[in-house]
Structures are given as structure tokens and as C-alpha cells.
PDB file of N, CA and C in Angstrom:
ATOM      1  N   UNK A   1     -36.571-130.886 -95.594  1.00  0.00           N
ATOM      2  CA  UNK A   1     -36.294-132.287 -95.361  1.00  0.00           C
ATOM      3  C   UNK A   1     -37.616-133.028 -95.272  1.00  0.00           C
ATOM      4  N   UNK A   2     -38.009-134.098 -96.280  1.00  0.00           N
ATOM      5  CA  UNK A   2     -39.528-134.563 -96.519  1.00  0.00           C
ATOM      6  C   UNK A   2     -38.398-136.716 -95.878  1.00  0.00           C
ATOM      7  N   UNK A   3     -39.091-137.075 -95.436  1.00  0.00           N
ATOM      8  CA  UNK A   3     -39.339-138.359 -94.942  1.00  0.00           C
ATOM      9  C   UNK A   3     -39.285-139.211 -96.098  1.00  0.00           C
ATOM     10  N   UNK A   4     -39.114-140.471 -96.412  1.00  0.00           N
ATOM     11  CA  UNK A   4     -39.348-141.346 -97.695  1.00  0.00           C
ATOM     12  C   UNK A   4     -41.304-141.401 -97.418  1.00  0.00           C
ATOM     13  N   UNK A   5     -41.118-141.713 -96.463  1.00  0.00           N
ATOM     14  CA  UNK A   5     -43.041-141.898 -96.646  1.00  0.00           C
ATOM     15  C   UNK A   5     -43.880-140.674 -97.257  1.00  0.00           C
ATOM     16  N   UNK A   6     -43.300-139.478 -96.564  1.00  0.00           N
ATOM     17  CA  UNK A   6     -44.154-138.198 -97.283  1.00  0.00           C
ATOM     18  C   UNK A   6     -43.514-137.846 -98.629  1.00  0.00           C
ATOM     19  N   UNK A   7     -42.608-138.577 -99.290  1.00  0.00           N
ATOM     20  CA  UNK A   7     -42.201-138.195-100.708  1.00  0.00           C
ATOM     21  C   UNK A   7     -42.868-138.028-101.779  1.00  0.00           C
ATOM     22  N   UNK A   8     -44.562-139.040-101.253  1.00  0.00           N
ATOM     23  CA  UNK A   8     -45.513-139.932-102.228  1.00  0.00           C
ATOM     24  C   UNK A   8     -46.295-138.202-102.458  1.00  0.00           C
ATOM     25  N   UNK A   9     -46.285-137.727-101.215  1.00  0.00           N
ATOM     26  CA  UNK A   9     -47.355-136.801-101.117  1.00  0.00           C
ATOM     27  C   UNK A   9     -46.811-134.867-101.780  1.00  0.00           C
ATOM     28  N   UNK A  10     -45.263-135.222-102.180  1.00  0.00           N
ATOM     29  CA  UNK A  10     -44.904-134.021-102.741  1.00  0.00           C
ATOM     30  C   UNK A  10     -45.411-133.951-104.020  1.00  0.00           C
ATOM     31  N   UNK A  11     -45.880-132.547-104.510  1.00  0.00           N
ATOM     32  CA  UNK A  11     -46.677-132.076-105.866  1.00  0.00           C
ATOM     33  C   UNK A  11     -46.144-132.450-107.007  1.00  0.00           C
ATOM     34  N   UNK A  12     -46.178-131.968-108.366  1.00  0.00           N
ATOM     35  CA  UNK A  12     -45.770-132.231-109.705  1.00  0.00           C
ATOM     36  C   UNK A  12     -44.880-130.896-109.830  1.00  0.00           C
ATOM     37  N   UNK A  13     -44.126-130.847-110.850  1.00  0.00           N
ATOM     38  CA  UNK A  13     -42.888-130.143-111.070  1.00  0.00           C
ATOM     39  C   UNK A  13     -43.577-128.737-111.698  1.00  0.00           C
ATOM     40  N   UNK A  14     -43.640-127.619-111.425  1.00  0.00           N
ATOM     41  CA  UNK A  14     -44.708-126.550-111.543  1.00  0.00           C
ATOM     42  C   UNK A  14     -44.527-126.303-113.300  1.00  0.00           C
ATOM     43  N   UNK A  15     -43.086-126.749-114.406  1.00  0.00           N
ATOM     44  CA  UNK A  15     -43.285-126.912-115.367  1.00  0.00           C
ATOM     45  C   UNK A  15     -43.972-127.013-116.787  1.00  0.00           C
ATOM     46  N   UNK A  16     -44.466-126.973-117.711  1.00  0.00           N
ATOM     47  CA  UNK A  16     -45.644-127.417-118.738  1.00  0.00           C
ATOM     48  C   UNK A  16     -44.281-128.602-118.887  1.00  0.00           C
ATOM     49  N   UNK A  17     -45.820-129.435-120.105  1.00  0.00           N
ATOM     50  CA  UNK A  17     -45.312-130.224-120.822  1.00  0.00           C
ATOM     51  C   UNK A  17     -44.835-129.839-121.943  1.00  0.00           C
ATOM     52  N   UNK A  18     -44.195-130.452-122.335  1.00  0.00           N
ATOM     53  CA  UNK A  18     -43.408-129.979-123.821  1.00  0.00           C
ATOM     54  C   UNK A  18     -44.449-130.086-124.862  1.00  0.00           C
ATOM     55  N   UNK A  19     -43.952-129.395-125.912  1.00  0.00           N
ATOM     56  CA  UNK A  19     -45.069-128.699-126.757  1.00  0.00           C
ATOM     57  C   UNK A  19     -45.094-129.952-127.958  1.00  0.00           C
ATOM     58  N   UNK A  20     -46.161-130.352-128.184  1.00  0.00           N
ATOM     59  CA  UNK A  20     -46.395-131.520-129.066  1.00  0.00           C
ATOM     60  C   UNK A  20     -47.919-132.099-128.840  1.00  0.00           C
ATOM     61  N   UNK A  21     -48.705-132.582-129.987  1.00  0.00           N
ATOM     62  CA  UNK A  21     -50.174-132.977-130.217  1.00  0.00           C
ATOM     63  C   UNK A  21     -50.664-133.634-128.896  1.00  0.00           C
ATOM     64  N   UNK A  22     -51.138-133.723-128.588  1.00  0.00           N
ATOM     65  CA  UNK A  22     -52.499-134.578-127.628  1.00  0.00           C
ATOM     66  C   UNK A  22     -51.672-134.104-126.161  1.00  0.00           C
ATOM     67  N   UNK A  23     -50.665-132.832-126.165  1.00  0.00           N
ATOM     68  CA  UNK A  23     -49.815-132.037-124.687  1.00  0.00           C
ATOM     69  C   UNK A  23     -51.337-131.587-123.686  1.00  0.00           C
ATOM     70  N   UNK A  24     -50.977-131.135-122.416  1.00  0.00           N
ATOM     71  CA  UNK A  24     -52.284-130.491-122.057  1.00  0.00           C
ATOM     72  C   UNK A  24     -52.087-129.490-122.727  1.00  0.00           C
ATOM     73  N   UNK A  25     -50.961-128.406-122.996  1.00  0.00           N
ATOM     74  CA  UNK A  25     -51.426-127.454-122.889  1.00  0.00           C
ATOM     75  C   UNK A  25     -51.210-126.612-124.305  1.00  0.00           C
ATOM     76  N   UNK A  26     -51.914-127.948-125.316  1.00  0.00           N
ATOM     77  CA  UNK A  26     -52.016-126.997-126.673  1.00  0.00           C
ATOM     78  C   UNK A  26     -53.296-126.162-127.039  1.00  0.00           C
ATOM     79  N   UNK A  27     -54.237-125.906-125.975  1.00  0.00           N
ATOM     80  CA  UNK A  27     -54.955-125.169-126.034  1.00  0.00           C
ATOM     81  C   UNK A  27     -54.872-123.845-125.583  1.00  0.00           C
ATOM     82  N   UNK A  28     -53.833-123.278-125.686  1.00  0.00           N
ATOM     83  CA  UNK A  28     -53.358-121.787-124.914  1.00  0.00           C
ATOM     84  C   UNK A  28     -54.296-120.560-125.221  1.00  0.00           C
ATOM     85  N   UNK A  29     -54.705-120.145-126.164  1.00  0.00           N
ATOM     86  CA  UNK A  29     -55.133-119.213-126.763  1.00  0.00           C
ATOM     87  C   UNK A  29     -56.940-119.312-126.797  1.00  0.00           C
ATOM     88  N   UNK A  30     -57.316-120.327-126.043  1.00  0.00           N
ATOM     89  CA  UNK A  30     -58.874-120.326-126.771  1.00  0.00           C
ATOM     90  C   UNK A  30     -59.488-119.504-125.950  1.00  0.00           C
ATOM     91  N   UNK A  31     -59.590-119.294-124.372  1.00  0.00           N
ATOM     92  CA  UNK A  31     -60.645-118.615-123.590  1.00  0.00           C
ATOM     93  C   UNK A  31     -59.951-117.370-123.298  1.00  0.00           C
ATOM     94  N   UNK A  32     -58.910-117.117-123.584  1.00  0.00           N
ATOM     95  CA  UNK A  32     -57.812-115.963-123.501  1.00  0.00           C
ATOM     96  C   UNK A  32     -58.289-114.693-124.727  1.00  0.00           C
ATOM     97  N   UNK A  33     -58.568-113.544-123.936  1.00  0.00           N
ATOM     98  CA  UNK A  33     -59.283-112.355-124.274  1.00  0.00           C
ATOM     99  C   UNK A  33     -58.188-111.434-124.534  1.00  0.00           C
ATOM    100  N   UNK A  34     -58.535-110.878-126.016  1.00  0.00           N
ATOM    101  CA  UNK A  34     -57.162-109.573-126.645  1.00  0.00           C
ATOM    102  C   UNK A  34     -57.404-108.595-125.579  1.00  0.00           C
ATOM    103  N   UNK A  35     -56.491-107.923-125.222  1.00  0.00           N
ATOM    104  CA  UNK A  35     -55.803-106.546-124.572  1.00  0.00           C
ATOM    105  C   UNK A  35     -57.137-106.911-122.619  1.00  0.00           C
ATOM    106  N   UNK A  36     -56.795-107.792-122.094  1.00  0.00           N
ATOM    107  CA  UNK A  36     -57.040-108.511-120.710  1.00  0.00           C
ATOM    108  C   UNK A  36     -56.324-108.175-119.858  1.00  0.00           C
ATOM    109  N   UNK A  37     -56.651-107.498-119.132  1.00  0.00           N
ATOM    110  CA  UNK A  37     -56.036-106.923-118.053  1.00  0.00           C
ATOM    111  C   UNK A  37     -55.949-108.393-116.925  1.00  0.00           C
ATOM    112  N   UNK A  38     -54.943-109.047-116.634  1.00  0.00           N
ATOM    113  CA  UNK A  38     -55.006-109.857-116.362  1.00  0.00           C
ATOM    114  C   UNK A  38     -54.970-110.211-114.572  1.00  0.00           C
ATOM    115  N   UNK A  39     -54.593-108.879-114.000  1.00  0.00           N
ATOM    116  CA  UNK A  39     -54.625-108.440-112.838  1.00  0.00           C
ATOM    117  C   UNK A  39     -55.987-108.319-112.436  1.00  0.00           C
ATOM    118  N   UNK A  40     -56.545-107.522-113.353  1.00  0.00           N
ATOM    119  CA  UNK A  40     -58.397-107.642-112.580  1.00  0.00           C
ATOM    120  C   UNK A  40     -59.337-108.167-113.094  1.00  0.00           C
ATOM    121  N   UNK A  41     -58.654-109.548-113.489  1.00  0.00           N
ATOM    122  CA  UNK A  41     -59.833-110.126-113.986  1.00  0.00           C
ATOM    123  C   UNK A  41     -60.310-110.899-113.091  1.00  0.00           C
ATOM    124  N   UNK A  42     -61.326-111.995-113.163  1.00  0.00           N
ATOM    125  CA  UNK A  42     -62.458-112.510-112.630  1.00  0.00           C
ATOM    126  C   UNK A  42     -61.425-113.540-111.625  1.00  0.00           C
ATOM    127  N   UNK A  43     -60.959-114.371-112.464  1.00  0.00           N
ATOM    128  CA  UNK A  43     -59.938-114.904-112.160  1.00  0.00           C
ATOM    129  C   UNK A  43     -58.519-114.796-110.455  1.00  0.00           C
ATOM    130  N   UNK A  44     -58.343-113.553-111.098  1.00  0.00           N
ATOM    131  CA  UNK A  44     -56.993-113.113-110.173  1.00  0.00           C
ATOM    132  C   UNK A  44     -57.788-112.913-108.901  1.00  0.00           C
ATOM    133  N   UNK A  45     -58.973-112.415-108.949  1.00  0.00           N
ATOM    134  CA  UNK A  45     -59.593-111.968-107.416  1.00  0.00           C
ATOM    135  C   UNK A  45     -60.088-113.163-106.725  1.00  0.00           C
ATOM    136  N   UNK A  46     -60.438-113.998-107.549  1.00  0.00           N
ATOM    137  CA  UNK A  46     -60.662-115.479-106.812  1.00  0.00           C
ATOM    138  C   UNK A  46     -59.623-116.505-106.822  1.00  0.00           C
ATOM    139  N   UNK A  47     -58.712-116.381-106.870  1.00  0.00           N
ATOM    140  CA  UNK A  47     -57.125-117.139-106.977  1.00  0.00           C
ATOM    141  C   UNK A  47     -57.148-118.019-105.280  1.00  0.00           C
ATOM    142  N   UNK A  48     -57.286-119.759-105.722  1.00  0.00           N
ATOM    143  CA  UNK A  48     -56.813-119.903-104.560  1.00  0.00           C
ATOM    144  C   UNK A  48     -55.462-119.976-104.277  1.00  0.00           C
ATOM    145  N   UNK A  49     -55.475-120.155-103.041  1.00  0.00           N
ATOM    146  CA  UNK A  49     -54.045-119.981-102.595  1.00  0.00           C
ATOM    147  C   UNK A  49     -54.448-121.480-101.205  1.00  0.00           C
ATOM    148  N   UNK A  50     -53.491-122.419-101.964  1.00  0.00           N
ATOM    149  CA  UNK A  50     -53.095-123.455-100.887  1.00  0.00           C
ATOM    150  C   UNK A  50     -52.179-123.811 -99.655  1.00  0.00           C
ATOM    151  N   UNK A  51     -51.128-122.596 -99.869  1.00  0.00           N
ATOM    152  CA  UNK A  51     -50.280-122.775 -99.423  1.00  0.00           C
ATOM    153  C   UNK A  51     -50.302-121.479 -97.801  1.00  0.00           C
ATOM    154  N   UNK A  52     -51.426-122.233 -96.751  1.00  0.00           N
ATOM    155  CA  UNK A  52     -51.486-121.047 -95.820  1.00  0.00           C
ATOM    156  C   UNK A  52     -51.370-121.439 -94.868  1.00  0.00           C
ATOM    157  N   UNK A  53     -50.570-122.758 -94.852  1.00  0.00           N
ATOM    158  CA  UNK A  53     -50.344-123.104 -93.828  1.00  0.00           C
ATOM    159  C   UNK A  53     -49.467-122.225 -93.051  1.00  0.00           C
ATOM    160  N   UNK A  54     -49.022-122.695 -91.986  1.00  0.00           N
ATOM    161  CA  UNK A  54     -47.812-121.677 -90.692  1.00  0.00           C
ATOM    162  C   UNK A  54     -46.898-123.061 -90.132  1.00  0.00           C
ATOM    163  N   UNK A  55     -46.107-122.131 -90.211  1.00  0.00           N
ATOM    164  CA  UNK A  55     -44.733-122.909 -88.782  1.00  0.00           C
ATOM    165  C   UNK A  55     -45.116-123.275 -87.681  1.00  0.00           C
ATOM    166  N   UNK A  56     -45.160-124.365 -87.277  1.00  0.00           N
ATOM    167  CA  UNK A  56     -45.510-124.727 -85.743  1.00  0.00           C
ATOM    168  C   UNK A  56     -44.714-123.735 -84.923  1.00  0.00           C
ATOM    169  N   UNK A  57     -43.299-123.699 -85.464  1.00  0.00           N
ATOM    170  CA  UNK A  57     -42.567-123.428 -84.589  1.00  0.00           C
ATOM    171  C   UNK A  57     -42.073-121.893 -84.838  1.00  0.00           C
ATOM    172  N   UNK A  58     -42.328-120.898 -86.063  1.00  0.00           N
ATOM    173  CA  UNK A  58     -41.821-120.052 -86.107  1.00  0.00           C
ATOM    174  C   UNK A  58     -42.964-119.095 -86.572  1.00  0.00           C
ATOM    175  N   UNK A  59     -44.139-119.901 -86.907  1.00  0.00           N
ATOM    176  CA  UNK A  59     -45.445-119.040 -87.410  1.00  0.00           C
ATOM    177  C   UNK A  59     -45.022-118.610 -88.916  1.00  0.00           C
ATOM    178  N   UNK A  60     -44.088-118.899 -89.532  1.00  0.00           N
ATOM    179  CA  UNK A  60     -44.052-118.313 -90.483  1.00  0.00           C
ATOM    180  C   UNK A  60     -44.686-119.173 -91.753  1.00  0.00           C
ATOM    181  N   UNK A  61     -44.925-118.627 -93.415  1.00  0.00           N
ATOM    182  CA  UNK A  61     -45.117-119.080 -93.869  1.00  0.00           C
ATOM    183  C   UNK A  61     -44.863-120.388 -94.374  1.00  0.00           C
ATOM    184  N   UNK A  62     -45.622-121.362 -95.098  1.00  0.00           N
ATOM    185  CA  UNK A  62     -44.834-122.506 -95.340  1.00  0.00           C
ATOM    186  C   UNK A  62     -45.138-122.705 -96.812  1.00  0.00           C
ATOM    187  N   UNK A  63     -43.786-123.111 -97.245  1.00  0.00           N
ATOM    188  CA  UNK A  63     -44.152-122.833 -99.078  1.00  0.00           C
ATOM    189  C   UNK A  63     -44.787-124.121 -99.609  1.00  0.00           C
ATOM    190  N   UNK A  64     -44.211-125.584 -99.431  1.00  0.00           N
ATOM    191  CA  UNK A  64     -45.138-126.722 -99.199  1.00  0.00           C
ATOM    192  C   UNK A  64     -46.293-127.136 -98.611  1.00  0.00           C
ATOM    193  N   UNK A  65     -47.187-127.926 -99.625  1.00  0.00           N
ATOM    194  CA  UNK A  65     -48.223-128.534 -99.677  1.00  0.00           C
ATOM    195  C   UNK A  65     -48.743-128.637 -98.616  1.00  0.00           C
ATOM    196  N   UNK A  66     -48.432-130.101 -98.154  1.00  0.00           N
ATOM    197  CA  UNK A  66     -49.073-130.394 -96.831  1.00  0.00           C
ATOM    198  C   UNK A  66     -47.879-130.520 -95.435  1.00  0.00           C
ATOM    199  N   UNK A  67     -47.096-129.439 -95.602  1.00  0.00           N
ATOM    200  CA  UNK A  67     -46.471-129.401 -94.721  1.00  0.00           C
ATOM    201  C   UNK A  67     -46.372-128.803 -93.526  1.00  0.00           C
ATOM    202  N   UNK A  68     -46.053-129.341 -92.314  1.00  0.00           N
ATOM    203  CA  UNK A  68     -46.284-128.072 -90.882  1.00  0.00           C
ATOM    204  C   UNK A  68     -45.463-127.632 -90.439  1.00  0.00           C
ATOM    205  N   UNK A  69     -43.826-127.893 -90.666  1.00  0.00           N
ATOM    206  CA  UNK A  69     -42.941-127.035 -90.130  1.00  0.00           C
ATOM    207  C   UNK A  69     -42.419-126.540 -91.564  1.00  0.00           C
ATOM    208  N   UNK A  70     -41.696-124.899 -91.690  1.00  0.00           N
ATOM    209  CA  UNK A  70     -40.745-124.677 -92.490  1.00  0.00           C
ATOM    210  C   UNK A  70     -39.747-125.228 -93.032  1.00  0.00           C
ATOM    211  N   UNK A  71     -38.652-125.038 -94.073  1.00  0.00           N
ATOM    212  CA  UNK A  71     -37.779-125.678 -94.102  1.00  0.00           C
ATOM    213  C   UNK A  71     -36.499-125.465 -93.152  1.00  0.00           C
ATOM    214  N   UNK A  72     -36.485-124.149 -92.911  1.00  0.00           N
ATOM    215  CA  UNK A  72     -35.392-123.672 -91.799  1.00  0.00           C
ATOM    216  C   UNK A  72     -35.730-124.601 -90.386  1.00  0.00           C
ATOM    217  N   UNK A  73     -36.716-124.598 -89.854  1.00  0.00           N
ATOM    218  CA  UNK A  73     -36.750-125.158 -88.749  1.00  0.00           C
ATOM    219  C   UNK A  73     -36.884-126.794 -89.076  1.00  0.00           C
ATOM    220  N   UNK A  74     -37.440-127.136 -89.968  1.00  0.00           N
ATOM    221  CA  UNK A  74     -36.924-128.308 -90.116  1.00  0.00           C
ATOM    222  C   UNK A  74     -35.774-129.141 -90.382  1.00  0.00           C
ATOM    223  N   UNK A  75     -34.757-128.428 -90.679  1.00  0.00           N
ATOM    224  CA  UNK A  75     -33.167-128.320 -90.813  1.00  0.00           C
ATOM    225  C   UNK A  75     -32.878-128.514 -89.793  1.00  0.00           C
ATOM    226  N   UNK A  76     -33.275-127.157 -88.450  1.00  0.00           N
ATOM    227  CA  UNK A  76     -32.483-127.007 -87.648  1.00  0.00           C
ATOM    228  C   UNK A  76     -32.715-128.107 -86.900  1.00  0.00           C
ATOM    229  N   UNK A  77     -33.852-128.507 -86.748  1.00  0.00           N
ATOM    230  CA  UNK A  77     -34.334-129.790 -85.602  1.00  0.00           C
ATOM    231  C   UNK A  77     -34.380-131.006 -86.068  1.00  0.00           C
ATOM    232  N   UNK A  78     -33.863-131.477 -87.369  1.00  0.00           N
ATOM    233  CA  UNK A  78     -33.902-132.675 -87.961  1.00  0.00           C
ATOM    234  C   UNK A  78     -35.119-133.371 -88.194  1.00  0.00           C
ATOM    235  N   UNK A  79     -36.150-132.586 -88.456  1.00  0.00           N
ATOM    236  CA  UNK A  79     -37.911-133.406 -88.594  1.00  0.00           C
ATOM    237  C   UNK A  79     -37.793-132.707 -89.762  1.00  0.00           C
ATOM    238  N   UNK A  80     -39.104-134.295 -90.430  1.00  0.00           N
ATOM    239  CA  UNK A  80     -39.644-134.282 -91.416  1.00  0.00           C
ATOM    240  C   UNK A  80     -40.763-133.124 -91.753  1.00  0.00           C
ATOM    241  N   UNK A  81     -40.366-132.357 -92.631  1.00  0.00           N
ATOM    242  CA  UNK A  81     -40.817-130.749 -92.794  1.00  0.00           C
ATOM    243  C   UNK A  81     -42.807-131.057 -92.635  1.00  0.00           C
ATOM    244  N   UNK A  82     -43.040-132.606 -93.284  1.00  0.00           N
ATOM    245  CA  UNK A  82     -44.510-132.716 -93.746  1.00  0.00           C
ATOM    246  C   UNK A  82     -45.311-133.336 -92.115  1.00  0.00           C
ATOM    247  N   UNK A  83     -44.265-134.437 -91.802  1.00  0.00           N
ATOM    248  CA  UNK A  83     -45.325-135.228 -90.619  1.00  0.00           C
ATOM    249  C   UNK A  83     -44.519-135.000 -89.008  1.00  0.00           C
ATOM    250  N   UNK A  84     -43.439-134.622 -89.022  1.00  0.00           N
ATOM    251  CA  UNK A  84     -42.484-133.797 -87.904  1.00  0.00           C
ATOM    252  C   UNK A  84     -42.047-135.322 -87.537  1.00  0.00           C
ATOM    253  N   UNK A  85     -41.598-136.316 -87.940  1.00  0.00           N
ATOM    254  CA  UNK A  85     -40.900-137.628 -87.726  1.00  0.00           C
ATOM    255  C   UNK A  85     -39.513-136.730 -87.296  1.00  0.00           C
ATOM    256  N   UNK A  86     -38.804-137.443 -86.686  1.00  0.00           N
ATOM    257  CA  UNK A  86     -37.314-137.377 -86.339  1.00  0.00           C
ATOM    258  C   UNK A  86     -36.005-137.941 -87.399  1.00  0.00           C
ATOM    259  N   UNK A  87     -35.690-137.275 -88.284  1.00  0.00           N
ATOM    260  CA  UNK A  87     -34.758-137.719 -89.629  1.00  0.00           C
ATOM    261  C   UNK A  87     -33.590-137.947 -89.117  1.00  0.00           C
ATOM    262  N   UNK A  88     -33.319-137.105 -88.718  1.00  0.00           N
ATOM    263  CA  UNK A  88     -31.494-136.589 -88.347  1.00  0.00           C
ATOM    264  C   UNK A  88     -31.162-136.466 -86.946  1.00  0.00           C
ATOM    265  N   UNK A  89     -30.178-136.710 -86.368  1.00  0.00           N
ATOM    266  CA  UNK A  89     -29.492-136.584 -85.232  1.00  0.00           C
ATOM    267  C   UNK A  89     -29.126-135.534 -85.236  1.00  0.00           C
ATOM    268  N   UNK A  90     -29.599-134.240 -84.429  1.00  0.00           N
ATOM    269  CA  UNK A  90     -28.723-132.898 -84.651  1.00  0.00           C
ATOM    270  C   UNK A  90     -28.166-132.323 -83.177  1.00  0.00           C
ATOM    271  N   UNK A  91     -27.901-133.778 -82.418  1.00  0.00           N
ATOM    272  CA  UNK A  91     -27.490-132.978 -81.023  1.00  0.00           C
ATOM    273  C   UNK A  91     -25.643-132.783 -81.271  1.00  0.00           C
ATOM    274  N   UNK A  92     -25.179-133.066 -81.979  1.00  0.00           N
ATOM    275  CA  UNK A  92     -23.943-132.453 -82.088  1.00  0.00           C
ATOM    276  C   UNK A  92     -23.891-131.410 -83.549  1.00  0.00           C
ATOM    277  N   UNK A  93     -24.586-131.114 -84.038  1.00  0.00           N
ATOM    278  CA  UNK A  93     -24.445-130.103 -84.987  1.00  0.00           C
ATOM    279  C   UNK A  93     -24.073-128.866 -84.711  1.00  0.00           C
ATOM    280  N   UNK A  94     -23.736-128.135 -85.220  1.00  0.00           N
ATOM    281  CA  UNK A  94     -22.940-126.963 -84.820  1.00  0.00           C
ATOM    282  C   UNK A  94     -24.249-125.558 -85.546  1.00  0.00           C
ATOM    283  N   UNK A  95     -25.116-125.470 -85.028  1.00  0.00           N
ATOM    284  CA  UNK A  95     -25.872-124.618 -85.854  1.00  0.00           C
ATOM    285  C   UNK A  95     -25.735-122.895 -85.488  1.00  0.00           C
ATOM    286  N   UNK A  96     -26.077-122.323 -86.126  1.00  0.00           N
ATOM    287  CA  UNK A  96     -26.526-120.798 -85.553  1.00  0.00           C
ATOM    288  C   UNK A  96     -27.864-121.129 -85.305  1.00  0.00           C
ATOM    289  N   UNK A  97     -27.789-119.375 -84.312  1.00  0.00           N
ATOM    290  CA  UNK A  97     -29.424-119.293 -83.944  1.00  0.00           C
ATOM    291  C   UNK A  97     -30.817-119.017 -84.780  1.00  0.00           C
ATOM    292  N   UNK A  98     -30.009-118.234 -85.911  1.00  0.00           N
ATOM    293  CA  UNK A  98     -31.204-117.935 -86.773  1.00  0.00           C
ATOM    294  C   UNK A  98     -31.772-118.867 -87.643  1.00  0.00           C
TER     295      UNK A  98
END
């Protein structure tokens, strides 16, 4: 659950563009090495990884950007997954514990 204000700040659709002249990604093949082990290359060992954030509330991973609670706990408590605003009324919801 993302807020209208933090909507601005969700990523691009992980997708390519469709294949056609002046696309990004009609250059596929140029720096790309025959029989590349693509697991140990230079590349894979320096891979960032953005996504390390944690759960305020459950420590667990969080798969969004700039977000601080999960999506489960942001469900359960009605906050905005990115800035923890108050979305939803969930004192009569009927939830489980997990």
C-alpha cells in the first residue's frame, strides 16, 4: 500500500522496450563475450543490490525502493509501505496473526 504522494517515487516497469530503431536496447550483443560464464564474471561479483532495506516492524526484507515497512505489515496496519502515513482504518478488520 504506497500513499498518492509516494506514487511519484515508485520505479519503472522492470520490462525492455519494444524492439524497434533508436529502442535502448538495440545494442544487445556488442560488449557481450561468446561462451561467458556469466555467473563469474566481473560484473555478477560487483552487482549492486538496492533493495536492503528491513521491516521496521518485522526486520524482514523489503522488496521496494525506498520503502520502510513490508507489504504484509503494511496491510496489516494500514500505513503507507514508503513514508508509514496512516491510509486505512483497520480497527475493525478482521485480520489473522501472521
Amino acid at each position: 500500500m504506497v500513499c498518492k504522494k509516494c506514487e511519484k517515487k515508485l520505479g519503472k516497469v522492470a520490462c525492455p522496450d519494444k524492439w524497434k530503431d533508436g529502442s535502448r536496447n538495440t545494442a544487445v550483443g556488442k560488449d557481450r563475450k561468446v561462451n561467458e560464464n556469466k555467473l563469474l564474471s566481473k560484473a555478477a561479483k560487483n552487482r549492486f543490490s538496492p533493495y536492503q532495506n528491513k521491516c521496521k516492524v518485522c526486520n524482514s526484507r523489503v522488496h521496494q525502493e525506498h520503502a520502510t515497512y513490508c507489504q504484509n505489515c503494511a496491510y496489516k496496519k494500514g500505513l503507507c509501505a514508503m513514508c508509514g502515513v496512516q491510509i486505512l482504518d483497520v480497527t475493525k478488520y478482521k485480520q489473522s496473526s501472521k
